[in-house]
N, C-alpha and C. Protein backbone atom coordinates (compact mmCIF):
# COMPACT_ATOMS: atom_id res chain seq x y z
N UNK A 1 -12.75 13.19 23.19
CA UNK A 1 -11.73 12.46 22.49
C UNK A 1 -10.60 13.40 22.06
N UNK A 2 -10.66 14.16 22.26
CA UNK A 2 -9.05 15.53 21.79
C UNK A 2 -8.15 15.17 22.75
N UNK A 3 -7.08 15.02 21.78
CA UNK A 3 -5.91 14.70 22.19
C UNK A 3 -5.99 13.31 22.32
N UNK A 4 -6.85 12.11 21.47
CA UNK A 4 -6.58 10.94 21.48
C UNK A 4 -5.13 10.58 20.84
N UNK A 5 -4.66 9.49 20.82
CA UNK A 5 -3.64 8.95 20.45
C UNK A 5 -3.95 7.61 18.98
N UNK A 6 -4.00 7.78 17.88
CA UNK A 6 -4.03 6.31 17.26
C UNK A 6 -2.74 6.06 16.23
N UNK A 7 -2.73 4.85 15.82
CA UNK A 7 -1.71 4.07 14.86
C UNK A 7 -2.38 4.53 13.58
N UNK A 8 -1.81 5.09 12.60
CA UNK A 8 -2.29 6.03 11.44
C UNK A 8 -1.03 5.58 10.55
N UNK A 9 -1.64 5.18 9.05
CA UNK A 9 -1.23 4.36 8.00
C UNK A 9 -1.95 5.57 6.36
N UNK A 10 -0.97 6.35 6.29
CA UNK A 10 -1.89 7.37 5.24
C UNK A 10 -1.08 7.81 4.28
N UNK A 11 -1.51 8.25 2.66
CA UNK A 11 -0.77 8.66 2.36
C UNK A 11 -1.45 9.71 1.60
N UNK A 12 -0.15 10.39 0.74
CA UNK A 12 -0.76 11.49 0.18
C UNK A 12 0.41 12.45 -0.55
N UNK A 13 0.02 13.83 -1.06
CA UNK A 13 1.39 14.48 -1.20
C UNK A 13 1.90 15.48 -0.91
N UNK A 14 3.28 15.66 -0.94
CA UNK A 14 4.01 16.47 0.46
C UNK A 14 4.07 17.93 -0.66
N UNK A 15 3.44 19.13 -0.15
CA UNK A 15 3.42 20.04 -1.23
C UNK A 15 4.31 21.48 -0.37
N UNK A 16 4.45 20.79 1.22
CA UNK A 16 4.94 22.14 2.12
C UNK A 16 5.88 21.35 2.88
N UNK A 17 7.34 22.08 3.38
CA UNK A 17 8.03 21.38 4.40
C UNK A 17 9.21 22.47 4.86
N UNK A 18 9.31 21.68 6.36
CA UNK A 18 9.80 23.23 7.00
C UNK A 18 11.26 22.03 8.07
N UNK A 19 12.07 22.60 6.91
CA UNK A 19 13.26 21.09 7.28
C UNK A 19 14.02 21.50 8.61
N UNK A 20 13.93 23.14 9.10
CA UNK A 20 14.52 23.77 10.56
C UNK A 20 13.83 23.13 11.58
N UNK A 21 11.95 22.59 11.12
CA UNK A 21 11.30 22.69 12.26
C UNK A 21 11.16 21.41 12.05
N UNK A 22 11.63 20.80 11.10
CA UNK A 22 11.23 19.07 11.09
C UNK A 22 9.51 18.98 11.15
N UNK A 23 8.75 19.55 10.20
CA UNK A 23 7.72 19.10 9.75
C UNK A 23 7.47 19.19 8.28
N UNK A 24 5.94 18.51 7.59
CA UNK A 24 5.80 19.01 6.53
C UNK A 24 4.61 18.70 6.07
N UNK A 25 3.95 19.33 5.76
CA UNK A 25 2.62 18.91 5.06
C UNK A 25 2.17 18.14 4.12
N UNK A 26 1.34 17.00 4.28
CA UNK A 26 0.88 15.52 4.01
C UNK A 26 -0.46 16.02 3.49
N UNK A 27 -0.72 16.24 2.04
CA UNK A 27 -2.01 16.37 1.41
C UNK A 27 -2.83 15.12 0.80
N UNK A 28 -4.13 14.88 1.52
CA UNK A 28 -4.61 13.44 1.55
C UNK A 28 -5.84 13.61 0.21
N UNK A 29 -5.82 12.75 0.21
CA UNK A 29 -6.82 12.42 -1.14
C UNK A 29 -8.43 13.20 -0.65
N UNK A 30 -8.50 13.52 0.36
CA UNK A 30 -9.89 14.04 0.85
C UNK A 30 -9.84 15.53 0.59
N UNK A 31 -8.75 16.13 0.29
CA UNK A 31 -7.88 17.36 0.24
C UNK A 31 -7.96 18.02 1.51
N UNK A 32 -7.79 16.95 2.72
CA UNK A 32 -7.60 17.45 3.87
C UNK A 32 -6.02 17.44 3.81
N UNK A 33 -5.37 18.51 5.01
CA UNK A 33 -3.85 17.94 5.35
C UNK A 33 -3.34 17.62 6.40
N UNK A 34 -2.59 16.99 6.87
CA UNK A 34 -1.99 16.98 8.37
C UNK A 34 -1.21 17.19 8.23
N UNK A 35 0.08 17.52 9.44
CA UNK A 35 0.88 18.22 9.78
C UNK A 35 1.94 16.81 10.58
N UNK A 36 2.84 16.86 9.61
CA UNK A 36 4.02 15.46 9.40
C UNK A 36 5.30 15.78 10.70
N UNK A 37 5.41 15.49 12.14
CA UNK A 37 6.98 16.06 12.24
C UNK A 37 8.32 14.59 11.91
N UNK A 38 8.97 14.57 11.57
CA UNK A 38 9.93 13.98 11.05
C UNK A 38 11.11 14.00 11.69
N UNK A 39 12.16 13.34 11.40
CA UNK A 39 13.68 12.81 12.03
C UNK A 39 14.66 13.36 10.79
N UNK A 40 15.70 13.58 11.29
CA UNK A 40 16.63 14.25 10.33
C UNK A 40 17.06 13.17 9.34
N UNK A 41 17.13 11.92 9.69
CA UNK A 41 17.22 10.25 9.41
C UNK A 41 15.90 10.38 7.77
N UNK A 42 14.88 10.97 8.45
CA UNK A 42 13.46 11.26 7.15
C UNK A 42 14.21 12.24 6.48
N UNK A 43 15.57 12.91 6.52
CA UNK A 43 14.58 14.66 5.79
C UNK A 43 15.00 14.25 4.12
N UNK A 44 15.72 13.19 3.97
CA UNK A 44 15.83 12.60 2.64
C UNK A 44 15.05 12.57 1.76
N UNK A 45 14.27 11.62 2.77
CA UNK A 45 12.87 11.11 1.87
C UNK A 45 11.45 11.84 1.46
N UNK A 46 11.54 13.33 2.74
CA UNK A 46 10.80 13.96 2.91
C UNK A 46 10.87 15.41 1.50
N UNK A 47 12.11 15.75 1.29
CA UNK A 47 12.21 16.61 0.38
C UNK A 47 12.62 15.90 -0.91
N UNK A 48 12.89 14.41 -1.04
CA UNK A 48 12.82 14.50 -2.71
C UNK A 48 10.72 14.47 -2.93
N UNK A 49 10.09 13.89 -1.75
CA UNK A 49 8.49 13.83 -2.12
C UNK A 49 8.57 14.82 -2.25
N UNK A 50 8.90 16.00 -1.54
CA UNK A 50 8.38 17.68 -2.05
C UNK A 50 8.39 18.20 -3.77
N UNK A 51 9.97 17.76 -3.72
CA UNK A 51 10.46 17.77 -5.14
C UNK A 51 9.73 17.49 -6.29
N UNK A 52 9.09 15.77 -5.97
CA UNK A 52 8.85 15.53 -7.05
C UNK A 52 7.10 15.07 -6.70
N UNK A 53 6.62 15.98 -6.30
CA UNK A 53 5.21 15.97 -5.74
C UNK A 53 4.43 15.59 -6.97
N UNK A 54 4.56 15.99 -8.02
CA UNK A 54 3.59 15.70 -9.27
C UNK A 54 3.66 14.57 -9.29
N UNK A 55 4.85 13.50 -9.34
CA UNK A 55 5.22 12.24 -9.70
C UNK A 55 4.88 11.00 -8.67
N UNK A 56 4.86 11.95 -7.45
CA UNK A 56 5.14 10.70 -6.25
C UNK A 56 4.15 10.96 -5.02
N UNK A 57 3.71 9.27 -4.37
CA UNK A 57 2.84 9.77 -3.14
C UNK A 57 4.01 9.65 -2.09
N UNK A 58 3.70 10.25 -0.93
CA UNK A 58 4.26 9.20 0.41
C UNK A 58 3.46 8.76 1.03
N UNK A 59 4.21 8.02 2.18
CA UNK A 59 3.25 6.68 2.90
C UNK A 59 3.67 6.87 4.09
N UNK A 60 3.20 7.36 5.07
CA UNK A 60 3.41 7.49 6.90
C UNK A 60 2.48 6.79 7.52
N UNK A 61 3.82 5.85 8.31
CA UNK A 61 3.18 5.17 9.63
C UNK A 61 3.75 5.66 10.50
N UNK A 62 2.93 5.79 11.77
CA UNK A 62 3.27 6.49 12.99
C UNK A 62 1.99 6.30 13.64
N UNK A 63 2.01 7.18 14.66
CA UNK A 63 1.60 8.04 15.80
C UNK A 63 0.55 9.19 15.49
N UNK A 64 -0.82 9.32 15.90
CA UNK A 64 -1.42 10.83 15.10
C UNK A 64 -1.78 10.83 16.16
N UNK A 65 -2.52 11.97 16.28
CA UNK A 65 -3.30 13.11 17.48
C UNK A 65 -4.50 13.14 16.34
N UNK A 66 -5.94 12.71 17.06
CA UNK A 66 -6.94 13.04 16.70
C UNK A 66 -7.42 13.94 17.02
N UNK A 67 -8.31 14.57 16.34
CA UNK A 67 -9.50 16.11 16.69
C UNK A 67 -10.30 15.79 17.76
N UNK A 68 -11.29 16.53 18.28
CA UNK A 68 -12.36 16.17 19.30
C UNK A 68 -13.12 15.72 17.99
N UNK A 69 -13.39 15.57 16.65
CA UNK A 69 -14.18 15.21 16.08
C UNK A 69 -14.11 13.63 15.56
N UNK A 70 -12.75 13.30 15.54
CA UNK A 70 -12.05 12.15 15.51
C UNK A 70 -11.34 12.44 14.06
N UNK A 71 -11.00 12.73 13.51
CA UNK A 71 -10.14 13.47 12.12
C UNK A 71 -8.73 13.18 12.47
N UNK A 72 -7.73 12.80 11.78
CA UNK A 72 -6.49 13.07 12.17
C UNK A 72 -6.41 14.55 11.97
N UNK A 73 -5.40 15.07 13.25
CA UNK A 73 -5.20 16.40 13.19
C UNK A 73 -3.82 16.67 13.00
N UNK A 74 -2.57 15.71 13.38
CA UNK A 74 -1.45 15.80 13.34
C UNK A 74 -0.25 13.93 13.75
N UNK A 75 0.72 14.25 13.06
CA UNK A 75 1.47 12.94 12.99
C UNK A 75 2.82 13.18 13.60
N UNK A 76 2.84 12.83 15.19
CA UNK A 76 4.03 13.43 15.81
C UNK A 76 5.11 11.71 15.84
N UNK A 77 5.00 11.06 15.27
CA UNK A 77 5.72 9.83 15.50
C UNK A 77 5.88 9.35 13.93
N UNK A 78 6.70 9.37 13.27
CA UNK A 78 6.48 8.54 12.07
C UNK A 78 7.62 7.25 12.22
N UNK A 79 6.98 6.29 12.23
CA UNK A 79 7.88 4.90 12.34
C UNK A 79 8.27 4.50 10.71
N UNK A 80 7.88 4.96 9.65
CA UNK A 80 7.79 4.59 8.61
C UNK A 80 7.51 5.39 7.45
N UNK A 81 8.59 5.69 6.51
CA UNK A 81 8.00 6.26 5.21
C UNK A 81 8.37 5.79 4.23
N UNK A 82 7.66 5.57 3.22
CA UNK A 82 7.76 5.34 1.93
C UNK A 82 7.18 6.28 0.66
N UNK A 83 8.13 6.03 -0.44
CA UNK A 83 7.73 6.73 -1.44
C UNK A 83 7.43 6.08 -2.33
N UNK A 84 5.99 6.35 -3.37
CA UNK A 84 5.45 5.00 -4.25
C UNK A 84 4.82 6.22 -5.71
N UNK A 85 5.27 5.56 -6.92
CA UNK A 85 4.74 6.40 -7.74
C UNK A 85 3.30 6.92 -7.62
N UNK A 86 3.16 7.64 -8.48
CA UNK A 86 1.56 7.96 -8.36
C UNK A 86 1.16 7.06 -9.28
N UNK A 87 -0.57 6.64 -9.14
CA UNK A 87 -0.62 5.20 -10.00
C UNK A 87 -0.60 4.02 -9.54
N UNK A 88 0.39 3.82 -8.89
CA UNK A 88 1.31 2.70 -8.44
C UNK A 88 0.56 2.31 -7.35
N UNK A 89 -0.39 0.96 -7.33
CA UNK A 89 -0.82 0.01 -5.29
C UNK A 89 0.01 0.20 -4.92
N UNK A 90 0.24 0.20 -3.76
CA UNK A 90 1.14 -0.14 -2.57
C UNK A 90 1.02 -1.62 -2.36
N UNK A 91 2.32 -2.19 -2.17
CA UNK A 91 2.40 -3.50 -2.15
C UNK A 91 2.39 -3.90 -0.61
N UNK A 92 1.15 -4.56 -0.31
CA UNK A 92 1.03 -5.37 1.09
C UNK A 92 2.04 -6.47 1.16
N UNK A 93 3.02 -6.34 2.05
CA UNK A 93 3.52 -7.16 2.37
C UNK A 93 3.33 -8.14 3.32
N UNK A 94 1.70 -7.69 4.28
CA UNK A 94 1.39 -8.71 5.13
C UNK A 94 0.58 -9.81 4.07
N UNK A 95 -0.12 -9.54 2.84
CA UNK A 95 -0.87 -10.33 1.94
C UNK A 95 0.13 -11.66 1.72
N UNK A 96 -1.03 -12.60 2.06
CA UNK A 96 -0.48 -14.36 1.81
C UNK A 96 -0.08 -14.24 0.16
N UNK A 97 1.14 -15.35 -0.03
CA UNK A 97 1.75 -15.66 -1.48
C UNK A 97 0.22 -16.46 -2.54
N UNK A 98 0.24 -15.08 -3.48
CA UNK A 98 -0.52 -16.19 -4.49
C UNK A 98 -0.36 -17.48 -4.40
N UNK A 99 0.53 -18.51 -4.13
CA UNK A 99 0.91 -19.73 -4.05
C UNK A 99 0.08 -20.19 -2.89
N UNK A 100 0.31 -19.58 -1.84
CA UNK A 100 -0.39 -20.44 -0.59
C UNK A 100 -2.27 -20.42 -0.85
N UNK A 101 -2.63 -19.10 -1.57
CA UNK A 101 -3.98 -18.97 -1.88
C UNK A 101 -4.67 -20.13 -2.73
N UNK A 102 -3.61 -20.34 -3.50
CA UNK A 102 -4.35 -21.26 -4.61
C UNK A 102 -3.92 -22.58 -4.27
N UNK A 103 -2.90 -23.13 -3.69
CA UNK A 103 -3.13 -24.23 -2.87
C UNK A 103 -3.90 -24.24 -1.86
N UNK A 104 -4.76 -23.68 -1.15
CA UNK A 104 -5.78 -23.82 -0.31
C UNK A 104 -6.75 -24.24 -1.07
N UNK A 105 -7.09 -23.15 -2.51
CA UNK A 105 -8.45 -23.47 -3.24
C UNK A 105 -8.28 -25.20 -4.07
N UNK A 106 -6.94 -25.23 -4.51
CA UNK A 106 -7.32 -26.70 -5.25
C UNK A 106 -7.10 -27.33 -3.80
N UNK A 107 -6.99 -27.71 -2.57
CA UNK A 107 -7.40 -28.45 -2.02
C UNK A 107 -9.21 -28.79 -1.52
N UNK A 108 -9.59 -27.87 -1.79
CA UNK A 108 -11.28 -27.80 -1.83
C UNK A 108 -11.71 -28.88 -2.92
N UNK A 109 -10.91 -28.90 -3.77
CA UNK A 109 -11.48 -29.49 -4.94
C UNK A 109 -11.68 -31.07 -4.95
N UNK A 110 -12.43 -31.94 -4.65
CA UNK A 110 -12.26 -33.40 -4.59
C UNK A 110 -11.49 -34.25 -5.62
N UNK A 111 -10.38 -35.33 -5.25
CA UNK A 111 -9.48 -35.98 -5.82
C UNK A 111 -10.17 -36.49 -7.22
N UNK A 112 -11.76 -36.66 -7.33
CA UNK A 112 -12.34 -37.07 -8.50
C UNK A 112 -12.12 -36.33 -9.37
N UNK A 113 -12.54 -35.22 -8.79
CA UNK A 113 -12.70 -34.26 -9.82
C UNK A 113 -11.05 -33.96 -10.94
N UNK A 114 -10.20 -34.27 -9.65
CA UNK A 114 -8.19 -33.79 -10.31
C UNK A 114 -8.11 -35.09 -11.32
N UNK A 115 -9.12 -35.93 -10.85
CA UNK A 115 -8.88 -37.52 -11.60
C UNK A 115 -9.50 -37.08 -13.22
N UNK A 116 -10.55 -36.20 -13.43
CA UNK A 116 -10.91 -36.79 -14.64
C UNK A 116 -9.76 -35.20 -15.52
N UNK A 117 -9.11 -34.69 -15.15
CA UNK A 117 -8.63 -33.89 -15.92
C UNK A 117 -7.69 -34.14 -17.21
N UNK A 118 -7.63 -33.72 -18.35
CA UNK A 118 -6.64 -34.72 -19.16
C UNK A 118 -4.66 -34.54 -18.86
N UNK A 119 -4.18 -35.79 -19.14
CA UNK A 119 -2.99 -35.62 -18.27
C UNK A 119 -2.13 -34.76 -19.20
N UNK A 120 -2.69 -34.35 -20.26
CA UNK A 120 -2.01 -33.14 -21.01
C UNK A 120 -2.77 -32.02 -20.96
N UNK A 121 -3.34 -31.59 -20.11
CA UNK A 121 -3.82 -30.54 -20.32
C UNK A 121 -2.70 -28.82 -19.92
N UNK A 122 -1.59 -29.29 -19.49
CA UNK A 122 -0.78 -28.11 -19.27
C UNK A 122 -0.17 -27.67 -21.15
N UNK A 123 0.15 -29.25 -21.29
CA UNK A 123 0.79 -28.89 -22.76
C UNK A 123 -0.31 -28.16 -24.00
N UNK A 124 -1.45 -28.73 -23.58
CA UNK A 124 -2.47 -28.35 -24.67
C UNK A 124 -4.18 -27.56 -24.21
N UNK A 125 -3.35 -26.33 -23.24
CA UNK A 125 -4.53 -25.61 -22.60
C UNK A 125 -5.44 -24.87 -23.49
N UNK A 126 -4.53 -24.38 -25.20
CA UNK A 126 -5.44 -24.30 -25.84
C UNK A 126 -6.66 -24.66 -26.75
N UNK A 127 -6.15 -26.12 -26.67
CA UNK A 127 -7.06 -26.90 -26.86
C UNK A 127 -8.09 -27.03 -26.47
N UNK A 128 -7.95 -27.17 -24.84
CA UNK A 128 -9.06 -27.38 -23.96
C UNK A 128 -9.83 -26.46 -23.60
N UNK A 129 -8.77 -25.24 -23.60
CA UNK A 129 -9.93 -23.86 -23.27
C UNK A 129 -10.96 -23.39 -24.66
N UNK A 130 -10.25 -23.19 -25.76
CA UNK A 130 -10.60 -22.91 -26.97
C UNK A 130 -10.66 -23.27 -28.43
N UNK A 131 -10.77 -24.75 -28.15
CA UNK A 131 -10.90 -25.75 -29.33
C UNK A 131 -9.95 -25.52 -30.57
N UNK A 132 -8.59 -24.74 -29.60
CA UNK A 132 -7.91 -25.01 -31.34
C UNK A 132 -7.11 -26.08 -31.13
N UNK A 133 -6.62 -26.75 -32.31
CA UNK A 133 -5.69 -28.18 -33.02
C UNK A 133 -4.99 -28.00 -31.87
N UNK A 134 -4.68 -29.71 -31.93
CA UNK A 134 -3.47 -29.91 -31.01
C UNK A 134 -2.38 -29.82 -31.77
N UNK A 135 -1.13 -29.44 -31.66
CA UNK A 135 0.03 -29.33 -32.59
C UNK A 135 0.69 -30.89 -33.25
């Protein structure tokens, strides 16, 4: 398997970068690193992560070269970078709208059941959840 090719989605933080040779080092939560090469279009994004490495992860999609062991060994394609606080999920943007989720689930629910609900129960949820006075 050396010298495989895969689609690699990783992040981590940039603590080395070598802006003549257009690479830079991507330190992963395993405290492994790979070896980033980049577009002059990146070197923006690539040296404020250096900068502010304490504060910030990055996020590379691309292209990697696996080990004969299967490890990423290096990221010669990056289609994509982002910078996301530390702390901070990364926001899936393929993830369905809370909205479409929970209209799926109350459609599970049988029309009886939507029937016996009280027709104030938006105005007076504390009521219903936790027995205090209605106003």
């Amino acid at each position: 398997m050396a010298g495989a090719w895969k689609e690699v989605d990783v992040a981590g933080e940039v603590l080395e970068a070598d802006v003549k040779q257009k690479r830079f080092q991507l330190w992963l939560s395993d405290r492994s690193h790979v070896s980033v090469s980049f577009s002059e279009s990146q070197e923006g994004a690539v040296t404020s992560a250096l900068r502010d490495h304490k504060q910030v992860r990055m996020k590379v999609k691309g292209r990697g070269e696996m080990s004969p062991k299967g490890k990423l060994s290096k990221i010669t394609r990056v289609d994509e970078i982002t910078i996301q606080p530390v702390g901070e999920p990364a926001f899936d943007h393929r993830a369905r709208p809370i909205e479409e989720i929970l209209a799926e689930l109350a459609s599970e629910v049988p029309d009886a059941e939507w029937e016996e609900l009280p027709t104030d129960l938006s105005d007076h949820l504390d009521h219903y959840l936790y027995g205090t006075p209605k106003p």
